[in-house]
PDB file of N, CA and C in Angstrom:
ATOM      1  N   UNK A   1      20.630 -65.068-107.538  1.00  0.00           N
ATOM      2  CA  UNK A   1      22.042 -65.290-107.329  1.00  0.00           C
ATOM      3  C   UNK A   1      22.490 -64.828-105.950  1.00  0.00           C
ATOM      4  N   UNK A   2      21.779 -63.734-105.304  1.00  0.00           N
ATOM      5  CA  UNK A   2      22.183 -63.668-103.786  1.00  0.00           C
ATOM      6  C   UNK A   2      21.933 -64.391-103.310  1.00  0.00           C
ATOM      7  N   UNK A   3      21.049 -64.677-103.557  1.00  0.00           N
ATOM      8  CA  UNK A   3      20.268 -65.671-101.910  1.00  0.00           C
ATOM      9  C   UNK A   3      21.070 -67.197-102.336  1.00  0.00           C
ATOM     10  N   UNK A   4      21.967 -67.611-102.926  1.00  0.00           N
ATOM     11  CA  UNK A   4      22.827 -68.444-103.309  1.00  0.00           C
ATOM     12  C   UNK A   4      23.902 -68.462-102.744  1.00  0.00           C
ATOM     13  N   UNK A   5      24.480 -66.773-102.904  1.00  0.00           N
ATOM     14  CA  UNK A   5      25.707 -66.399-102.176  1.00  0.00           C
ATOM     15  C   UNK A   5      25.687 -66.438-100.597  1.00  0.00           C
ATOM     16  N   UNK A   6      23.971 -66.108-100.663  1.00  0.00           N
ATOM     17  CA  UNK A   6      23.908 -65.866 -98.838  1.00  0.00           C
ATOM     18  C   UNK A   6      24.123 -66.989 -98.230  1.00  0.00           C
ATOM     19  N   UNK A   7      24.052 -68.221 -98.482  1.00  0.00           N
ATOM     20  CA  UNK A   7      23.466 -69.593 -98.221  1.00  0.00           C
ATOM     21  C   UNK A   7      24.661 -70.391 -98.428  1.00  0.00           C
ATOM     22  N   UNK A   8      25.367 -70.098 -99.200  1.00  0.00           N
ATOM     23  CA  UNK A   8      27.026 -70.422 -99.564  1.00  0.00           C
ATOM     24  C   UNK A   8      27.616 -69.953 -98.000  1.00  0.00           C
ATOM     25  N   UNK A   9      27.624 -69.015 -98.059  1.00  0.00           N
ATOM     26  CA  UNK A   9      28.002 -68.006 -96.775  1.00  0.00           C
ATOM     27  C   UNK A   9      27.749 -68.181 -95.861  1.00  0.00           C
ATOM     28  N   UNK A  10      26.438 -68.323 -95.750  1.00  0.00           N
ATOM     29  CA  UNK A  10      26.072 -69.025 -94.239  1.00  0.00           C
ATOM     30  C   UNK A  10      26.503 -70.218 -93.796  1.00  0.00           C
ATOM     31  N   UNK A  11      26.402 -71.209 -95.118  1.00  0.00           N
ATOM     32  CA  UNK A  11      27.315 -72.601 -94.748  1.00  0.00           C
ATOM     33  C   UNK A  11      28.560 -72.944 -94.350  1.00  0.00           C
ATOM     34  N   UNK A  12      29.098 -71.978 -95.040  1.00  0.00           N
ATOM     35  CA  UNK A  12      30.651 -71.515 -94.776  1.00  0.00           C
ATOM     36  C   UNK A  12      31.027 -71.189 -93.975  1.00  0.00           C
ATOM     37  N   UNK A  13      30.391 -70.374 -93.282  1.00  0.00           N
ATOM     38  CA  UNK A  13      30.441 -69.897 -91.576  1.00  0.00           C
ATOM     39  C   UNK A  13      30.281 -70.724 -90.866  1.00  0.00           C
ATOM     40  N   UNK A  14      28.897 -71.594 -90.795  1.00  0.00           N
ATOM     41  CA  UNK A  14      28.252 -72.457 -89.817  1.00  0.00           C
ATOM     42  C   UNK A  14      29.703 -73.946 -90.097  1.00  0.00           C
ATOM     43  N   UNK A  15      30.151 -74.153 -90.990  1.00  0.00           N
ATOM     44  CA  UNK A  15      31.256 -74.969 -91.124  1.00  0.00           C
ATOM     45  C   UNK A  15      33.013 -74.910 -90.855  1.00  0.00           C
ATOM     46  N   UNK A  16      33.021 -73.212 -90.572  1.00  0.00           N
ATOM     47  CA  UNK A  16      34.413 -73.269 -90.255  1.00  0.00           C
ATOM     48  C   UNK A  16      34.069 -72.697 -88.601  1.00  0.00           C
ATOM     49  N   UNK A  17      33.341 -72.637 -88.772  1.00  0.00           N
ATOM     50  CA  UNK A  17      32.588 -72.264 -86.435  1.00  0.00           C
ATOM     51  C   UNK A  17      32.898 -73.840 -86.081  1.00  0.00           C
ATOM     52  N   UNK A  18      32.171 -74.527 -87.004  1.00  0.00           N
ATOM     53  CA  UNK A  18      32.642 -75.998 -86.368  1.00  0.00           C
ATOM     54  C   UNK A  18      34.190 -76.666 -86.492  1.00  0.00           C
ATOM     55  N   UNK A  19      34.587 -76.022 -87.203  1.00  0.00           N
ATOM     56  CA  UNK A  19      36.062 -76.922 -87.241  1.00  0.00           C
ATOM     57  C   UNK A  19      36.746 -75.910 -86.065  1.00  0.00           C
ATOM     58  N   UNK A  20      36.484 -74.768 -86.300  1.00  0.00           N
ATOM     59  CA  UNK A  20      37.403 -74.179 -84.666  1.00  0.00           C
ATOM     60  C   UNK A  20      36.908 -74.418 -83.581  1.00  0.00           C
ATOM     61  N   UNK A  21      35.858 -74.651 -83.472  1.00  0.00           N
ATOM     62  CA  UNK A  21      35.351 -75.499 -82.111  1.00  0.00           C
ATOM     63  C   UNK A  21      35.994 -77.072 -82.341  1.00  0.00           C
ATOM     64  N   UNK A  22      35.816 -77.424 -83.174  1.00  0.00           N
ATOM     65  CA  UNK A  22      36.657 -78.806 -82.932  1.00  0.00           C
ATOM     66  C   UNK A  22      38.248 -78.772 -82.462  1.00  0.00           C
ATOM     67  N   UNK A  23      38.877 -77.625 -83.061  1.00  0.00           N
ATOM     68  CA  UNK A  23      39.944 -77.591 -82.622  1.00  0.00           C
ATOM     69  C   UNK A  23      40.716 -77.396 -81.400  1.00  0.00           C
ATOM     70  N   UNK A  24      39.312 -76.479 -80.841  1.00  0.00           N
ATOM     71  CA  UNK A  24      39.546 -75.551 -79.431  1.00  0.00           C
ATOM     72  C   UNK A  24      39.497 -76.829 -78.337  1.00  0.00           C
ATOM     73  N   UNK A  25      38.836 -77.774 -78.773  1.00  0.00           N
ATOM     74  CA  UNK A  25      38.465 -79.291 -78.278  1.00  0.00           C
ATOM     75  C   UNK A  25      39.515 -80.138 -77.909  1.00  0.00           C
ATOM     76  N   UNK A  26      39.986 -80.014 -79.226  1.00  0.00           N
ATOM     77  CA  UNK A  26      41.260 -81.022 -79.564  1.00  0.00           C
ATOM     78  C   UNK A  26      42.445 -80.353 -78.824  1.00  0.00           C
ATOM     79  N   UNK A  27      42.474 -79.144 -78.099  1.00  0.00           N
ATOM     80  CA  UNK A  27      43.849 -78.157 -77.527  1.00  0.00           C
ATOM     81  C   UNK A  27      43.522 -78.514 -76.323  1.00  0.00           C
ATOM     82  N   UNK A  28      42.234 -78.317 -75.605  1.00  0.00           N
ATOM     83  CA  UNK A  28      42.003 -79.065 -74.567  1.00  0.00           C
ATOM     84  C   UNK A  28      42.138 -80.311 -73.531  1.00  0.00           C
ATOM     85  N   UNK A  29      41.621 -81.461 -74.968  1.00  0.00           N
ATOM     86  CA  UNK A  29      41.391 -83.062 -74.303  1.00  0.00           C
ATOM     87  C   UNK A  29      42.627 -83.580 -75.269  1.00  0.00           C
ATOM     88  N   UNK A  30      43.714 -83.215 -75.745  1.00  0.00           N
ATOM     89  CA  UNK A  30      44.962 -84.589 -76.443  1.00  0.00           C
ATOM     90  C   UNK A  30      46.057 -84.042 -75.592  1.00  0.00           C
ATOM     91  N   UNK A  31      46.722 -85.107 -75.399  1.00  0.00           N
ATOM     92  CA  UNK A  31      47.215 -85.408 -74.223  1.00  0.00           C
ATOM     93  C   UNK A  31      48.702 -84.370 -74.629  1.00  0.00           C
ATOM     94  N   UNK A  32      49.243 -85.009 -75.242  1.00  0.00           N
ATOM     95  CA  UNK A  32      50.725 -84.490 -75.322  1.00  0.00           C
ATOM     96  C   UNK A  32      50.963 -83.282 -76.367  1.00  0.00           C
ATOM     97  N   UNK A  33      51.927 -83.007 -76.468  1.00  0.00           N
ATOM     98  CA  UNK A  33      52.220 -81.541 -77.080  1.00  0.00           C
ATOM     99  C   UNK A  33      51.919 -81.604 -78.576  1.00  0.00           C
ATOM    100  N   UNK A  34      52.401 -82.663 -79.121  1.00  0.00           N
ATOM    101  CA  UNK A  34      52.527 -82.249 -80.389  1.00  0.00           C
ATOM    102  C   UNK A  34      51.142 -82.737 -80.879  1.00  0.00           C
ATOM    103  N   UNK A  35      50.357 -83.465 -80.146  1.00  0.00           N
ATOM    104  CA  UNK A  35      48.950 -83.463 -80.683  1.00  0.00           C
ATOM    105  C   UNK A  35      47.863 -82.287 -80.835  1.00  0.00           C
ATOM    106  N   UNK A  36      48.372 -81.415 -79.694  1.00  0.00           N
ATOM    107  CA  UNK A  36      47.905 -80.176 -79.454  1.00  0.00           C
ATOM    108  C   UNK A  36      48.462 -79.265 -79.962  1.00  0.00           C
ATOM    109  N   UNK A  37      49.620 -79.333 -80.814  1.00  0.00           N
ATOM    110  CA  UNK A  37      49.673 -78.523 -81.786  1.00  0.00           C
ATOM    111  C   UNK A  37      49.103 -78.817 -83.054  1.00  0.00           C
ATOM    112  N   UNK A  38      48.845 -80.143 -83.153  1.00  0.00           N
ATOM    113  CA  UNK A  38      48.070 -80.465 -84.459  1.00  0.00           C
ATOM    114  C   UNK A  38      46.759 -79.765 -84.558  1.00  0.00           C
ATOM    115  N   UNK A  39      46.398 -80.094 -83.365  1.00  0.00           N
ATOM    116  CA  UNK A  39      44.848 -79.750 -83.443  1.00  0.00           C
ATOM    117  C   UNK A  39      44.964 -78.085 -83.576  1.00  0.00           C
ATOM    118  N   UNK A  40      45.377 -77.152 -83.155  1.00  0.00           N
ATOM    119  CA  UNK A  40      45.879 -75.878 -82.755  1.00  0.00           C
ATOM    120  C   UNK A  40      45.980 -75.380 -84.198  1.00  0.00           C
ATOM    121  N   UNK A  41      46.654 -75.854 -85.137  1.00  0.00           N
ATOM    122  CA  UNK A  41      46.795 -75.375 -86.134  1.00  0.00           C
ATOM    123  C   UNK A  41      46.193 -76.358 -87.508  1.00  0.00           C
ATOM    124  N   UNK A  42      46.168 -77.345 -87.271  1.00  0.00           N
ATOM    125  CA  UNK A  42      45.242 -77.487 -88.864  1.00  0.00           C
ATOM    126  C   UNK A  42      43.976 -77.375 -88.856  1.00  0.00           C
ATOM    127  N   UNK A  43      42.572 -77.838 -88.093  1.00  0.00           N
ATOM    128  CA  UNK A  43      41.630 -77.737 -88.443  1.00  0.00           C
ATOM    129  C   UNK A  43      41.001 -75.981 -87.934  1.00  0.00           C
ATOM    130  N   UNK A  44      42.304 -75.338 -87.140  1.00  0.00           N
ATOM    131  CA  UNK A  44      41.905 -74.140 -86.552  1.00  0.00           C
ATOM    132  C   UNK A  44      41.859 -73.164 -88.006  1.00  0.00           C
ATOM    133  N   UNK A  45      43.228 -73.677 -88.907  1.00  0.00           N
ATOM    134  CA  UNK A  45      43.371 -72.291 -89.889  1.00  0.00           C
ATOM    135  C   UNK A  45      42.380 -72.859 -91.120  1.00  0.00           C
ATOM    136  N   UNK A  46      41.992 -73.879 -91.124  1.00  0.00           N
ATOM    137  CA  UNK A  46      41.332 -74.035 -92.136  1.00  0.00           C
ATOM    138  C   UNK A  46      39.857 -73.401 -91.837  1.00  0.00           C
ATOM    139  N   UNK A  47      39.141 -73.688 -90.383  1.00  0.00           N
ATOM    140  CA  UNK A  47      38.446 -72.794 -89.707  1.00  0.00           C
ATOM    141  C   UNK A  47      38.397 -71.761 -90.015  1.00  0.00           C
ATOM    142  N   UNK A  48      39.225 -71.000 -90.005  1.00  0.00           N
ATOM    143  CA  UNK A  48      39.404 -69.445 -89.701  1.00  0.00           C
ATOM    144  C   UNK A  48      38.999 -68.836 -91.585  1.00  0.00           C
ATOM    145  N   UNK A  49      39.644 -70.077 -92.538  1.00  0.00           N
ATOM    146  CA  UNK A  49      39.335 -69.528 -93.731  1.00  0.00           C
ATOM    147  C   UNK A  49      38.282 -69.355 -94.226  1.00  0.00           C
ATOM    148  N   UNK A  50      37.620 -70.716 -93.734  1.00  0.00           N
ATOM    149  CA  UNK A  50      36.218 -70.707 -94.187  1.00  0.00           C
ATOM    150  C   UNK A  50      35.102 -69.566 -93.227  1.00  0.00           C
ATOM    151  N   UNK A  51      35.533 -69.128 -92.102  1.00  0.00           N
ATOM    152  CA  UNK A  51      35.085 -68.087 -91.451  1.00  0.00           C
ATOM    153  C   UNK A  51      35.235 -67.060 -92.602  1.00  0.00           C
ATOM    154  N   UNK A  52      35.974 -66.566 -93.029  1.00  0.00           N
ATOM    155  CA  UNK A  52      36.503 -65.492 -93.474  1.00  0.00           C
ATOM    156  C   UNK A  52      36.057 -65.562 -95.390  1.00  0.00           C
ATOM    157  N   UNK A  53      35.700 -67.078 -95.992  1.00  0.00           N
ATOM    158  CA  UNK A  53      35.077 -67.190 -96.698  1.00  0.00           C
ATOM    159  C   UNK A  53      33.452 -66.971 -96.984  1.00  0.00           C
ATOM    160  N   UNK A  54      33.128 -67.049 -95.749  1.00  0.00           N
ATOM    161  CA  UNK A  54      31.580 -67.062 -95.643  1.00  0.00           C
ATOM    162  C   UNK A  54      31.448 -65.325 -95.869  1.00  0.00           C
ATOM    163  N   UNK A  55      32.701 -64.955 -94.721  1.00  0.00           N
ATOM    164  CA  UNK A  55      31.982 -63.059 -94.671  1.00  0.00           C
ATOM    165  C   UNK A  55      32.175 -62.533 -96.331  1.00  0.00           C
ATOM    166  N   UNK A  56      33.628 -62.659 -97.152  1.00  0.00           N
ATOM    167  CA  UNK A  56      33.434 -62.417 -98.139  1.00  0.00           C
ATOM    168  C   UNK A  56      32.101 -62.867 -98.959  1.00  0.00           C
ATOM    169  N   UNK A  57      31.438 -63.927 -98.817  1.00  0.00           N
ATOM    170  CA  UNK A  57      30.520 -64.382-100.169  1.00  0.00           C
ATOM    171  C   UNK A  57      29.140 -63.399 -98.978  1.00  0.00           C
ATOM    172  N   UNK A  58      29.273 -62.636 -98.020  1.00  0.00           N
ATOM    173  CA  UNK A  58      28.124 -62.276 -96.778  1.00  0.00           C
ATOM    174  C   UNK A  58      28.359 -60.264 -97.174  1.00  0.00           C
ATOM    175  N   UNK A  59      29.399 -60.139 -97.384  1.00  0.00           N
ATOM    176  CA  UNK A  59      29.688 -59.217 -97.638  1.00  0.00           C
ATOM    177  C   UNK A  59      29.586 -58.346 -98.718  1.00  0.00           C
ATOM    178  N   UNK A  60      30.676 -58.974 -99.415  1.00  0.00           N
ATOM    179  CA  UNK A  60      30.852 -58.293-101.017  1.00  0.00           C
ATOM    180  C   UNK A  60      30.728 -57.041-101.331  1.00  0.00           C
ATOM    181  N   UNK A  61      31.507 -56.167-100.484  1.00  0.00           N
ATOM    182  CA  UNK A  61      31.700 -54.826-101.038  1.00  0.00           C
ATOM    183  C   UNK A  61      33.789 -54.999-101.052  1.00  0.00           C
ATOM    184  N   UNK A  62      34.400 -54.353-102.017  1.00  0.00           N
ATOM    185  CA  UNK A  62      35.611 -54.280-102.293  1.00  0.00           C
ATOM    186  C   UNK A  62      36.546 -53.478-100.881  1.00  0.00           C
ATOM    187  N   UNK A  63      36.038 -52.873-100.599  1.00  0.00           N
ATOM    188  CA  UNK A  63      36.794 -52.680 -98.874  1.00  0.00           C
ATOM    189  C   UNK A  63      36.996 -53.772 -98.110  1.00  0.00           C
ATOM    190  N   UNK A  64      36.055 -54.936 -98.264  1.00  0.00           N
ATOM    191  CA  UNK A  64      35.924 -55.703 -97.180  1.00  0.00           C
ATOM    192  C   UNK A  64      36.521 -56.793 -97.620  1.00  0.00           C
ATOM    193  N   UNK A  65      36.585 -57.093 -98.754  1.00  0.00           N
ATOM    194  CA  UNK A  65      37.071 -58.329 -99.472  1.00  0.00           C
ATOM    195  C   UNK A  65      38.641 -57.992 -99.431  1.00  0.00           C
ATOM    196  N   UNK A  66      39.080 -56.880 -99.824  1.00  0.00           N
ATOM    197  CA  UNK A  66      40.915 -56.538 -99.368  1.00  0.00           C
ATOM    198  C   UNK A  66      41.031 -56.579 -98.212  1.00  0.00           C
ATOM    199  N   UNK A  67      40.244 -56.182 -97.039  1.00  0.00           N
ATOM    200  CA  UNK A  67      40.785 -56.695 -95.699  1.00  0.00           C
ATOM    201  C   UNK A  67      40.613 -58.375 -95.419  1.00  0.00           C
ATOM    202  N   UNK A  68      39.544 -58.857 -95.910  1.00  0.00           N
ATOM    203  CA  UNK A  68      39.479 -60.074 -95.830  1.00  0.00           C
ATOM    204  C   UNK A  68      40.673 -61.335 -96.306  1.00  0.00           C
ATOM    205  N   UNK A  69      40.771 -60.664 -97.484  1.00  0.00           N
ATOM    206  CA  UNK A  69      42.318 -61.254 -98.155  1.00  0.00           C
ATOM    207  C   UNK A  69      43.346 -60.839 -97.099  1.00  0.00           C
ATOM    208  N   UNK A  70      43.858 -60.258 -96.688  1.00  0.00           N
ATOM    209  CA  UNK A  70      45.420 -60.006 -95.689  1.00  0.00           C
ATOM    210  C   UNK A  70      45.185 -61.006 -94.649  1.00  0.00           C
ATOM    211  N   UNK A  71      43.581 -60.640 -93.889  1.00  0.00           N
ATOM    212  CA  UNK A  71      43.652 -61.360 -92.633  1.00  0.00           C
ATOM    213  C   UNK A  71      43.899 -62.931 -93.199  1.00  0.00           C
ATOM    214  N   UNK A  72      43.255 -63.155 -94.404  1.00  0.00           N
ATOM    215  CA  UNK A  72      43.689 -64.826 -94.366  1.00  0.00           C
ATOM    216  C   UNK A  72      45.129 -65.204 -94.982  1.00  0.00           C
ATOM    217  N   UNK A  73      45.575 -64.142 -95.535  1.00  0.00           N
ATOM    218  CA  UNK A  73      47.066 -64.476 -95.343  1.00  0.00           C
ATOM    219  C   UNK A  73      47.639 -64.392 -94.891  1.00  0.00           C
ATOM    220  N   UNK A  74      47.551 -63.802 -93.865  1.00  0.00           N
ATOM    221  CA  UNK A  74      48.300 -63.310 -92.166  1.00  0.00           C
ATOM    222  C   UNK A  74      48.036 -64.679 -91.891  1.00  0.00           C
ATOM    223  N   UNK A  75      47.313 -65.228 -91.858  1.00  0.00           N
ATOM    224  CA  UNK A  75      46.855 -66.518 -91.445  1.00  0.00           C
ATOM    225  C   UNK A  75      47.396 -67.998 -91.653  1.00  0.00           C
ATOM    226  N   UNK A  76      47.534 -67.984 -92.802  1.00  0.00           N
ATOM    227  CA  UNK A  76      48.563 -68.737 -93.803  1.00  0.00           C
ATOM    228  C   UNK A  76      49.617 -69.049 -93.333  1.00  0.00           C
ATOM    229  N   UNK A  77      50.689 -67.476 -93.878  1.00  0.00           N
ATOM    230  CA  UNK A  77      51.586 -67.567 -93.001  1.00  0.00           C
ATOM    231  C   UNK A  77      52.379 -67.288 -91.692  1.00  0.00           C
ATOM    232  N   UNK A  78      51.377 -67.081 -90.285  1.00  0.00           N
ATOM    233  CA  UNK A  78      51.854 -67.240 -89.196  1.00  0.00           C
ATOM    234  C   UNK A  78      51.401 -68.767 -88.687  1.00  0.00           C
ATOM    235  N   UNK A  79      50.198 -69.511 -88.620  1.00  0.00           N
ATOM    236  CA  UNK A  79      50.217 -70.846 -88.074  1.00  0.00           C
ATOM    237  C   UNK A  79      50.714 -71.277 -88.210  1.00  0.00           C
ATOM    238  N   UNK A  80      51.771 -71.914 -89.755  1.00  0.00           N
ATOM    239  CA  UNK A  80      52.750 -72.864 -89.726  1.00  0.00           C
ATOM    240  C   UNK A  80      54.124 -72.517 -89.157  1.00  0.00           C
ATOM    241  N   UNK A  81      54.110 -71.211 -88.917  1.00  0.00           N
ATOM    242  CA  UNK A  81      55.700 -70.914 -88.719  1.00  0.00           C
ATOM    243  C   UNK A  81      55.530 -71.284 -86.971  1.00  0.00           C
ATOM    244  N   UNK A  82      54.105 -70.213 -86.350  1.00  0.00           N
ATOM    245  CA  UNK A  82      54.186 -70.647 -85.025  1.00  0.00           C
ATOM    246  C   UNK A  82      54.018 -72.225 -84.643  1.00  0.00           C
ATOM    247  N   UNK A  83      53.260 -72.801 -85.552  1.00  0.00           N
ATOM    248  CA  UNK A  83      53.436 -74.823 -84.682  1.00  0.00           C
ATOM    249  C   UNK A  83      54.852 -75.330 -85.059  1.00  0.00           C
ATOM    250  N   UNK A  84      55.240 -74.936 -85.784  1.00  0.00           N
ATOM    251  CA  UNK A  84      57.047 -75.086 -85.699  1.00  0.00           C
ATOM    252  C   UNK A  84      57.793 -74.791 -84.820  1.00  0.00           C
ATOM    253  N   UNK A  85      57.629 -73.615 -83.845  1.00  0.00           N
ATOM    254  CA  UNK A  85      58.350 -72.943 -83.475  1.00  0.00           C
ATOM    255  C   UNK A  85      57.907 -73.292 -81.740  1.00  0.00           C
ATOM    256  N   UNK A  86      56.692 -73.646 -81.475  1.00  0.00           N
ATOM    257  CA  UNK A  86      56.194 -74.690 -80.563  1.00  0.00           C
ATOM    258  C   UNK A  86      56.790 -76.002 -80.410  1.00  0.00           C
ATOM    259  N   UNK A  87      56.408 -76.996 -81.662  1.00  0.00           N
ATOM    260  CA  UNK A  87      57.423 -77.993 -81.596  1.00  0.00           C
ATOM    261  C   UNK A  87      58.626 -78.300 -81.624  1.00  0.00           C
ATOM    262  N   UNK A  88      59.872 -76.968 -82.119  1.00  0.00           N
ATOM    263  CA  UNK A  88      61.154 -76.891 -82.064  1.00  0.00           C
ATOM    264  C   UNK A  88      61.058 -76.541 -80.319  1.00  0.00           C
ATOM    265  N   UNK A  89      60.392 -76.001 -79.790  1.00  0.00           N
ATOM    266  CA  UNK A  89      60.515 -76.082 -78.479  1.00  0.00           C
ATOM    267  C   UNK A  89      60.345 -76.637 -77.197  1.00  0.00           C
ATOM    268  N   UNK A  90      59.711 -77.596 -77.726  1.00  0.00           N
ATOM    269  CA  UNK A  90      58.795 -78.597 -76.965  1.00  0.00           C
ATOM    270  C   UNK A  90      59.533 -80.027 -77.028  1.00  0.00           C
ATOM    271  N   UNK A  91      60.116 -79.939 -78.416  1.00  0.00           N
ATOM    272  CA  UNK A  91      60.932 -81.048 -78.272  1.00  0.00           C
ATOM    273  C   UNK A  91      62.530 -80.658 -77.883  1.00  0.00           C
ATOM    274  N   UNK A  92      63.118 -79.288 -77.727  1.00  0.00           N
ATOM    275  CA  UNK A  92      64.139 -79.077 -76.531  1.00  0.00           C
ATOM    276  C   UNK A  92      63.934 -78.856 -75.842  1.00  0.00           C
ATOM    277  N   UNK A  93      63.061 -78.846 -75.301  1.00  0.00           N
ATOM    278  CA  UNK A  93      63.180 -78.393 -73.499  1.00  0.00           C
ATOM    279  C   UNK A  93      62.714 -80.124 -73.115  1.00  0.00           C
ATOM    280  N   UNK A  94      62.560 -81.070 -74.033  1.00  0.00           N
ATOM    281  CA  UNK A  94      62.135 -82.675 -72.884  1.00  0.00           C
ATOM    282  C   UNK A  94      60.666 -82.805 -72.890  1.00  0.00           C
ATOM    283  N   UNK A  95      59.722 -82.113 -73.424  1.00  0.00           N
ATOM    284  CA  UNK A  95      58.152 -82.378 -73.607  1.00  0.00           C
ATOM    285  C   UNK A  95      57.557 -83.242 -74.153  1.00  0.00           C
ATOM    286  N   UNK A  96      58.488 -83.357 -75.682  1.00  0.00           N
ATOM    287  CA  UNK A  96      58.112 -84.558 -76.181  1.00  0.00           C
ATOM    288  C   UNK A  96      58.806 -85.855 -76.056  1.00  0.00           C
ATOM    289  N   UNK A  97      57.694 -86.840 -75.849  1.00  0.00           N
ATOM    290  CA  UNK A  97      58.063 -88.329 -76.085  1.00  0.00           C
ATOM    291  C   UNK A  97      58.544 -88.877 -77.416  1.00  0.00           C
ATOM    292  N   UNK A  98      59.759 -88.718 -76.974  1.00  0.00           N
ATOM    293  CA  UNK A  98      60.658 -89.221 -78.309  1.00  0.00           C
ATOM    294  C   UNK A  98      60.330 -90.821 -78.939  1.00  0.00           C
ATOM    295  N   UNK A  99      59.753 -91.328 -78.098  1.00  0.00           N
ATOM    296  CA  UNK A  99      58.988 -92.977 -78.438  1.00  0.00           C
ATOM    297  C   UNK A  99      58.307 -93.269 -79.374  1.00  0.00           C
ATOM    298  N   UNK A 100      57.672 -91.772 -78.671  1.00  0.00           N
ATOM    299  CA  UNK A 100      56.150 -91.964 -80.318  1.00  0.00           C
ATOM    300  C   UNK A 100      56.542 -91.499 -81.462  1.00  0.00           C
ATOM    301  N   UNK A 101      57.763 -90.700 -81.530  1.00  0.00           N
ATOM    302  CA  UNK A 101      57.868 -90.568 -82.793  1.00  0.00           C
ATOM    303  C   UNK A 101      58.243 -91.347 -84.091  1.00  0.00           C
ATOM    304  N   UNK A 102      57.636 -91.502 -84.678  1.00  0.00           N
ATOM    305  CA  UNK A 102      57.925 -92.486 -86.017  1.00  0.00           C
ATOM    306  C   UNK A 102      59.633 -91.876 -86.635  1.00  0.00           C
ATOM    307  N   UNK A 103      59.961 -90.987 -86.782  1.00  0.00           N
ATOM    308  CA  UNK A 103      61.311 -90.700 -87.446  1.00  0.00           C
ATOM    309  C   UNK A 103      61.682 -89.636 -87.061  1.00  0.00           C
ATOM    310  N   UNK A 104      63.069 -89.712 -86.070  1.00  0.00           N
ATOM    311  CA  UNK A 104      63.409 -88.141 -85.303  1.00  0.00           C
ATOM    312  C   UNK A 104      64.291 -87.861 -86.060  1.00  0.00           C
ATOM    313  N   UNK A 105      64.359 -87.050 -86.739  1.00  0.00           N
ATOM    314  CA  UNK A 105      65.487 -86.315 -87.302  1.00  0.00           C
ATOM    315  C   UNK A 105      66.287 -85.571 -86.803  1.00  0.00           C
ATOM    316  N   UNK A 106      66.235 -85.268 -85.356  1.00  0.00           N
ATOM    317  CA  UNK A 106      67.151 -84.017 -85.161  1.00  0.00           C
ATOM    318  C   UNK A 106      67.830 -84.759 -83.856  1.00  0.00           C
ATOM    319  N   UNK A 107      67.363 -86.215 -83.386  1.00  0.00           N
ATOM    320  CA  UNK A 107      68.627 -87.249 -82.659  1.00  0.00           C
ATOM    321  C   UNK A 107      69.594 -87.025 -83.087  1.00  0.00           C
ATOM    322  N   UNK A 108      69.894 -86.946 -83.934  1.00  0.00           N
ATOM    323  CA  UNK A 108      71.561 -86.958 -84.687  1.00  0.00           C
ATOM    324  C   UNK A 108      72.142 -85.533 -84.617  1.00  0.00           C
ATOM    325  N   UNK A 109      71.529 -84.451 -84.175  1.00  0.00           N
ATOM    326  CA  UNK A 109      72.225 -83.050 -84.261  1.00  0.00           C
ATOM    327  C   UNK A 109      72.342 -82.895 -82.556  1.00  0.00           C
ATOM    328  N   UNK A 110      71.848 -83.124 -81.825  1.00  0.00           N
ATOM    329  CA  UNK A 110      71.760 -83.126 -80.307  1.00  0.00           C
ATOM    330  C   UNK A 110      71.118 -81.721 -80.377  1.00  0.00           C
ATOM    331  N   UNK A 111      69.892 -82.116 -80.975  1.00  0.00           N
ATOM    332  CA  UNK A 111      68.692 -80.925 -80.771  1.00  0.00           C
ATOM    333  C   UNK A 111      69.016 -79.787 -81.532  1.00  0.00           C
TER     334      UNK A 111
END
């Protein structure tokens, strides 16, 4: 049953290393803001869980698994609040191309 957990774990790692490298990618090479916040925050925090999934199933002592739990809910909830708080800003200050957007909702409030 370890060497199950280890191998779980290791996959888990070797799979959320790749989605934050994909992401770190995607912050890099997409062009406009709000693509780069996409990339920035979804395949990064899902990354980060499965990072943090692998050490728990790598780990497994009860010290490590309660720190492990906070950091991924620290996680949870700061990415969505910060790509909000990016795109509430990005689209007042004139960054974003209001063109591409499929449905602006906040035309009608004057930002």
């Amino acid at each position: 049953m370890t060497v199950v957990l280890d191998w779980l774990g290791g996959s888990a790692l070797v799979a959320g290393a790749l989605l934050s490298l994909a992401a770190g990618i995607g912050v890099l090479r997409f062009p406009g803001v709000l693509d780069r916040m996409h990339a920035a925050t979804k395949p990064q925090t899902l990354g980060v869980l499965l990072l943090l999934l692998g050490l728990a199933l790598r780990l497994r002592t009860p010290a490590d698994l309660g720190m492990i739990l906070l950091v991924g809910l620290f996680q949870l909830a700061t990415a969505p609040v910060a790509a909000q708080m990016i795109g509430r800003a990005a689209y007042r200050s004139g960054r974003v191309d209001r063109k591409s957007l499929r449905t602006d909702e906040l035309a009608d409030r004057g930002n």
